[in-house]
PDB file of N, CA and C in Angstrom:
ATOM      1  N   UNK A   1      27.948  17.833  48.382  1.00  0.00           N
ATOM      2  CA  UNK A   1      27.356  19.098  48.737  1.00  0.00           C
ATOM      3  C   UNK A   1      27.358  19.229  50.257  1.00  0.00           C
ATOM      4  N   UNK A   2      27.932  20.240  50.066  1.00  0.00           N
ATOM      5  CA  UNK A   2      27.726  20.601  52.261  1.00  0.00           C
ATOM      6  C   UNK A   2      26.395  20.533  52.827  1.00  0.00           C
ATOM      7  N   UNK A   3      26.033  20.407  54.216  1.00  0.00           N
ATOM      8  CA  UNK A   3      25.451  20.349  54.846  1.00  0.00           C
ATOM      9  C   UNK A   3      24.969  21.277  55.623  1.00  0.00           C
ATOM     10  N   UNK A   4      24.130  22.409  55.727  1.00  0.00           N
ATOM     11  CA  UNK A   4      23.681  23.241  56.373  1.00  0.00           C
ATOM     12  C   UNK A   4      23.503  23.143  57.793  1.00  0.00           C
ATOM     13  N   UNK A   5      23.632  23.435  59.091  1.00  0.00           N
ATOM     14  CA  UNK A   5      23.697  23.079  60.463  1.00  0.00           C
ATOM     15  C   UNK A   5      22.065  22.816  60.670  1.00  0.00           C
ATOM     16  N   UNK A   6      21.690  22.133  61.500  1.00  0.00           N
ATOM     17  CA  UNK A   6      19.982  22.438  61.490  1.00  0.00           C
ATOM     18  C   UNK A   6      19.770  23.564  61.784  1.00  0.00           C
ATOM     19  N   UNK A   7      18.634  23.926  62.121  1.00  0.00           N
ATOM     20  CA  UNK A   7      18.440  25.265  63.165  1.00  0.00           C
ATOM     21  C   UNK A   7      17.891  24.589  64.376  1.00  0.00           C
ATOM     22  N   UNK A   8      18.152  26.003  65.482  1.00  0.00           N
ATOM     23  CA  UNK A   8      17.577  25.540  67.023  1.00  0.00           C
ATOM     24  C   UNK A   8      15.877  24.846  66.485  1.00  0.00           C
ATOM     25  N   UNK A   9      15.677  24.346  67.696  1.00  0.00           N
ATOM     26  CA  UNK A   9      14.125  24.097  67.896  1.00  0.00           C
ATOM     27  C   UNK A   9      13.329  25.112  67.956  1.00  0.00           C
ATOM     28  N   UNK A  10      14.028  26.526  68.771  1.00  0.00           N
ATOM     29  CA  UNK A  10      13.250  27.553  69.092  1.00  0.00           C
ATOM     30  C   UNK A  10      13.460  28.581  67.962  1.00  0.00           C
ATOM     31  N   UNK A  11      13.955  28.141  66.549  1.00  0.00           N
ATOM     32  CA  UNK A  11      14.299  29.345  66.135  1.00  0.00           C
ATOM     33  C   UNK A  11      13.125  29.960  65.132  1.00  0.00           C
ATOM     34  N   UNK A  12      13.127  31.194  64.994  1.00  0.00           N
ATOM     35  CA  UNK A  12      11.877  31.899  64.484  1.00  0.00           C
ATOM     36  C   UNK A  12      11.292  31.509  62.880  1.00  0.00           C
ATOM     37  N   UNK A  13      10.095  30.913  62.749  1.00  0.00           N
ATOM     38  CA  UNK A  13       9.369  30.727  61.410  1.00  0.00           C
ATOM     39  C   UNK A  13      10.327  29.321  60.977  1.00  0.00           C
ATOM     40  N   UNK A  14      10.472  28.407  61.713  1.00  0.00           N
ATOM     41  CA  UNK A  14      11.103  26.894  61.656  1.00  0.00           C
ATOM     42  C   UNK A  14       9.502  26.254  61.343  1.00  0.00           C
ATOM     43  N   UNK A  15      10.184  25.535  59.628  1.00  0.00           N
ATOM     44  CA  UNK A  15       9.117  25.010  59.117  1.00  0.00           C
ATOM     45  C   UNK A  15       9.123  23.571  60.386  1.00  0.00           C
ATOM     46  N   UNK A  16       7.549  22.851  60.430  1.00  0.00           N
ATOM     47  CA  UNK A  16       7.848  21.797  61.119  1.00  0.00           C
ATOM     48  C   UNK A  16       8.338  20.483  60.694  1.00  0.00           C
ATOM     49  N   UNK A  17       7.989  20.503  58.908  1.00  0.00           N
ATOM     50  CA  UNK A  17       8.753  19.300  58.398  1.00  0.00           C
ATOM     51  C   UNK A  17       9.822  20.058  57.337  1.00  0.00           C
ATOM     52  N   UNK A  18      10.348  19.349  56.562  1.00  0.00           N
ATOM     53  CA  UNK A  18      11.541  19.873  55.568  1.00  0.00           C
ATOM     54  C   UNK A  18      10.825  19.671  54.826  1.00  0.00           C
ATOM     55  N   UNK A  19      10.983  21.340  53.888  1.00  0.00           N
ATOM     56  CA  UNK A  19      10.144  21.459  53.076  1.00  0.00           C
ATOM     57  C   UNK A  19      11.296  21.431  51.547  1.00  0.00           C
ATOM     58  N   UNK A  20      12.787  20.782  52.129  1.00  0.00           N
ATOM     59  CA  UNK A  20      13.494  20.951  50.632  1.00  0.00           C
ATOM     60  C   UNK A  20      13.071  19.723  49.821  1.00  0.00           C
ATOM     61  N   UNK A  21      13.207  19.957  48.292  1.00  0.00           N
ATOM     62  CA  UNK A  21      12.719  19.085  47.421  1.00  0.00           C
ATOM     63  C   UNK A  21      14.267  18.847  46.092  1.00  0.00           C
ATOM     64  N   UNK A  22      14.415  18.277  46.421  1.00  0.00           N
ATOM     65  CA  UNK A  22      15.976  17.960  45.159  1.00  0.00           C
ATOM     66  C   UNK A  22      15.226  17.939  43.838  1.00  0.00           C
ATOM     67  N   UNK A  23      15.929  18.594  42.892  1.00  0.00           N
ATOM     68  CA  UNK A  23      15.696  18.922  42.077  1.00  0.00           C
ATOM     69  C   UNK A  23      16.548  19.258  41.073  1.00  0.00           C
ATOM     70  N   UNK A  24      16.589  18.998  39.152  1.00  0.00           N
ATOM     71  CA  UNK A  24      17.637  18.738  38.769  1.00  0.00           C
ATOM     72  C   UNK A  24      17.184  19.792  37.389  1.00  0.00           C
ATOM     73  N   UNK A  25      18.233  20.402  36.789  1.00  0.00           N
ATOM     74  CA  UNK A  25      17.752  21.148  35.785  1.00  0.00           C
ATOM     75  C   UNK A  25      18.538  20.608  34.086  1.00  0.00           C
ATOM     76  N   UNK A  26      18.596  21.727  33.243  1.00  0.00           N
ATOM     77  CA  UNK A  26      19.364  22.038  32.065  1.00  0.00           C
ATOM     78  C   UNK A  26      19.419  23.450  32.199  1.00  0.00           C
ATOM     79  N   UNK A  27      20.710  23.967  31.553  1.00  0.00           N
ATOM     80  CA  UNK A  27      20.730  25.302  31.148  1.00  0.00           C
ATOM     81  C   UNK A  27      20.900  25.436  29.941  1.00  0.00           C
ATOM     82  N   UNK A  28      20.129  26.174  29.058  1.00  0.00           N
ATOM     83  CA  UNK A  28      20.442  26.260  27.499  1.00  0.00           C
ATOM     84  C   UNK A  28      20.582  27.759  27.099  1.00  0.00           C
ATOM     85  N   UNK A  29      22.157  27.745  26.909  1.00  0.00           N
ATOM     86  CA  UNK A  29      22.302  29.219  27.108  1.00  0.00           C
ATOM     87  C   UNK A  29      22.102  29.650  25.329  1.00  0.00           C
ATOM     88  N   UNK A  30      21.398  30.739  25.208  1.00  0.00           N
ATOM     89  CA  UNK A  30      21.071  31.550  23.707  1.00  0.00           C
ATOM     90  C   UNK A  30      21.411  32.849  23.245  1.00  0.00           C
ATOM     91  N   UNK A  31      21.338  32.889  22.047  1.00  0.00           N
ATOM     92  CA  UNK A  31      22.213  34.248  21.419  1.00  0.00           C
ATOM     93  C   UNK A  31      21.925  35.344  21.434  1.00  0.00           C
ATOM     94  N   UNK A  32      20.150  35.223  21.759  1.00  0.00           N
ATOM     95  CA  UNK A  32      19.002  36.136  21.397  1.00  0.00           C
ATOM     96  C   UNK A  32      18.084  35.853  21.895  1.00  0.00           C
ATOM     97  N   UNK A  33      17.011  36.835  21.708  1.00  0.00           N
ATOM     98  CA  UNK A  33      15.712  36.259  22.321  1.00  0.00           C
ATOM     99  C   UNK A  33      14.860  35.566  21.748  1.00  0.00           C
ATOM    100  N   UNK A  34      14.962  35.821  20.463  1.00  0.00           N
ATOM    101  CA  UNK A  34      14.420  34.799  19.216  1.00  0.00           C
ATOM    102  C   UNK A  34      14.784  33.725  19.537  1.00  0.00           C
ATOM    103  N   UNK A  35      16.103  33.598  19.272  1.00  0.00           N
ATOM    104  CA  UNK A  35      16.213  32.041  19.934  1.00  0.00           C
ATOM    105  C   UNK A  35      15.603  31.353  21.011  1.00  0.00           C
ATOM    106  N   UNK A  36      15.649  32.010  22.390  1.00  0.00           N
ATOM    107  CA  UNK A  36      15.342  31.649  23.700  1.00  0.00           C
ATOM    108  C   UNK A  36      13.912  31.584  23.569  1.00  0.00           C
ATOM    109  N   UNK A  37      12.989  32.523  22.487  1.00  0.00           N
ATOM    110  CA  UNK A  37      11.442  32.026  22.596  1.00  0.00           C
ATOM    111  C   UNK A  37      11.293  30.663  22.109  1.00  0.00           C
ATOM    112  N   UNK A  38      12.376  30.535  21.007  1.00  0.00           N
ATOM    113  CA  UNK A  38      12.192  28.828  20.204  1.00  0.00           C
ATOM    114  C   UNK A  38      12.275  27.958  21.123  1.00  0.00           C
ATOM    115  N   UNK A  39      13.279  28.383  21.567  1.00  0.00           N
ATOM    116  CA  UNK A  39      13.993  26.963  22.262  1.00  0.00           C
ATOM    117  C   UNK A  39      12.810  26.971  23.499  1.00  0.00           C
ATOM    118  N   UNK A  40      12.013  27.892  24.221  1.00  0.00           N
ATOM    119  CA  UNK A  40      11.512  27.729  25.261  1.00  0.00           C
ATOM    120  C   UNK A  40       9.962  27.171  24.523  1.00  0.00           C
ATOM    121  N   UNK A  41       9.635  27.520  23.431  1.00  0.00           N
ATOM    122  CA  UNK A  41       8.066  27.244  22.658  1.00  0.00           C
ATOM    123  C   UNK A  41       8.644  25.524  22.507  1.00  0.00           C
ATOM    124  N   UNK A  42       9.831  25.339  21.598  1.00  0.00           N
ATOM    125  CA  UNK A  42       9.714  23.718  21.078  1.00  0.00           C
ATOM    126  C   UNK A  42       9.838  23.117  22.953  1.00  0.00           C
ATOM    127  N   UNK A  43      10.778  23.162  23.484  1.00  0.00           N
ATOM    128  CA  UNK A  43      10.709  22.916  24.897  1.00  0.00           C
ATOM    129  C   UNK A  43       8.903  22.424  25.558  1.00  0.00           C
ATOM    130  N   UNK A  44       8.167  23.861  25.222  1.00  0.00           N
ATOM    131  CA  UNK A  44       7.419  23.660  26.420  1.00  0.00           C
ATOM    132  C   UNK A  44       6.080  22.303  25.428  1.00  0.00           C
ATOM    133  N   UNK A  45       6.414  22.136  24.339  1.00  0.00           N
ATOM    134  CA  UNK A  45       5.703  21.508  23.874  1.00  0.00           C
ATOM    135  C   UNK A  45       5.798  19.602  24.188  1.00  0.00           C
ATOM    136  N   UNK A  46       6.738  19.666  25.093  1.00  0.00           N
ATOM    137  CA  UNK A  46       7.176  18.233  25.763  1.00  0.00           C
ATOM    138  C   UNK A  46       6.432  18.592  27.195  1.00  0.00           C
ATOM    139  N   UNK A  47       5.690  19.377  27.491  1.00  0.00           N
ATOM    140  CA  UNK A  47       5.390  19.903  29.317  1.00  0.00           C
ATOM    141  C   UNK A  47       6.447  19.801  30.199  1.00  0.00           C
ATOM    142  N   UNK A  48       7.521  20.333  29.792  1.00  0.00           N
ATOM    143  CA  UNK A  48       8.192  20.593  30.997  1.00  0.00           C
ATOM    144  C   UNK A  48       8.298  21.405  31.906  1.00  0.00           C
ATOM    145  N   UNK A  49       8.504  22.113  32.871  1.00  0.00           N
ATOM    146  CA  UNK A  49       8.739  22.762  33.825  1.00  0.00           C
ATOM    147  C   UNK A  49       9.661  24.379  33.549  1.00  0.00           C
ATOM    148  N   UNK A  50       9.485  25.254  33.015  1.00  0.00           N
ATOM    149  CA  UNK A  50      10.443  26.166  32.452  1.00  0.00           C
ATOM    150  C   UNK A  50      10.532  27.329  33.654  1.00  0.00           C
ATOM    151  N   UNK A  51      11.785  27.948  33.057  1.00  0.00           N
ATOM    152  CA  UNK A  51      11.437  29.290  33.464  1.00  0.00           C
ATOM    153  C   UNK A  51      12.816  29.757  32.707  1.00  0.00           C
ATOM    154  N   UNK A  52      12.236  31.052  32.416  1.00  0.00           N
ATOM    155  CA  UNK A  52      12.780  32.285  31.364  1.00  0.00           C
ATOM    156  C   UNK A  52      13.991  33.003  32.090  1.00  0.00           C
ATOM    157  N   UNK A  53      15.017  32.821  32.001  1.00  0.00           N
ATOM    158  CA  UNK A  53      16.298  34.012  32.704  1.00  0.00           C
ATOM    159  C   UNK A  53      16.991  35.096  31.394  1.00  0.00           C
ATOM    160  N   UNK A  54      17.051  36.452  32.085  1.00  0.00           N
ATOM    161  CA  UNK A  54      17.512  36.996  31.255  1.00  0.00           C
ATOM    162  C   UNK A  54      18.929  37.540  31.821  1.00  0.00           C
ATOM    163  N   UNK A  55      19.905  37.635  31.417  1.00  0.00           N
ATOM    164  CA  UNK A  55      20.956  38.365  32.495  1.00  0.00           C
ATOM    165  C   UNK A  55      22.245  39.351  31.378  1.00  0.00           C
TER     166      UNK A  55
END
């Protein structure tokens, strides 16, 4: 993965520490929304971390 340049020292709303956090997903793509409620209800019943996309 590339490397973003830093920014200046002086540059505007520069967090003071790095606030990125790596982070790793799944995508479970569905047919319907029926489906996508299942799969997101049996899902959230392990506590994982979700979030709903519709496109």
């Amino acid at each position: 993965m590339a490397k973003l340049p830093p920014l200046y020292p002086d540059a505007p709303n520069r967090p003071s520490t790095s606030v990125y956090r790596q982070q790793y997903g799944v995508i479970v793509i569905c047919q319907s929304e029926a489906q996508q409620q299942k799969a997101y209800n049996h899902l959230k019943q392990f506590d994982y971390s979700l979030k709903l996309v519709r496109t």
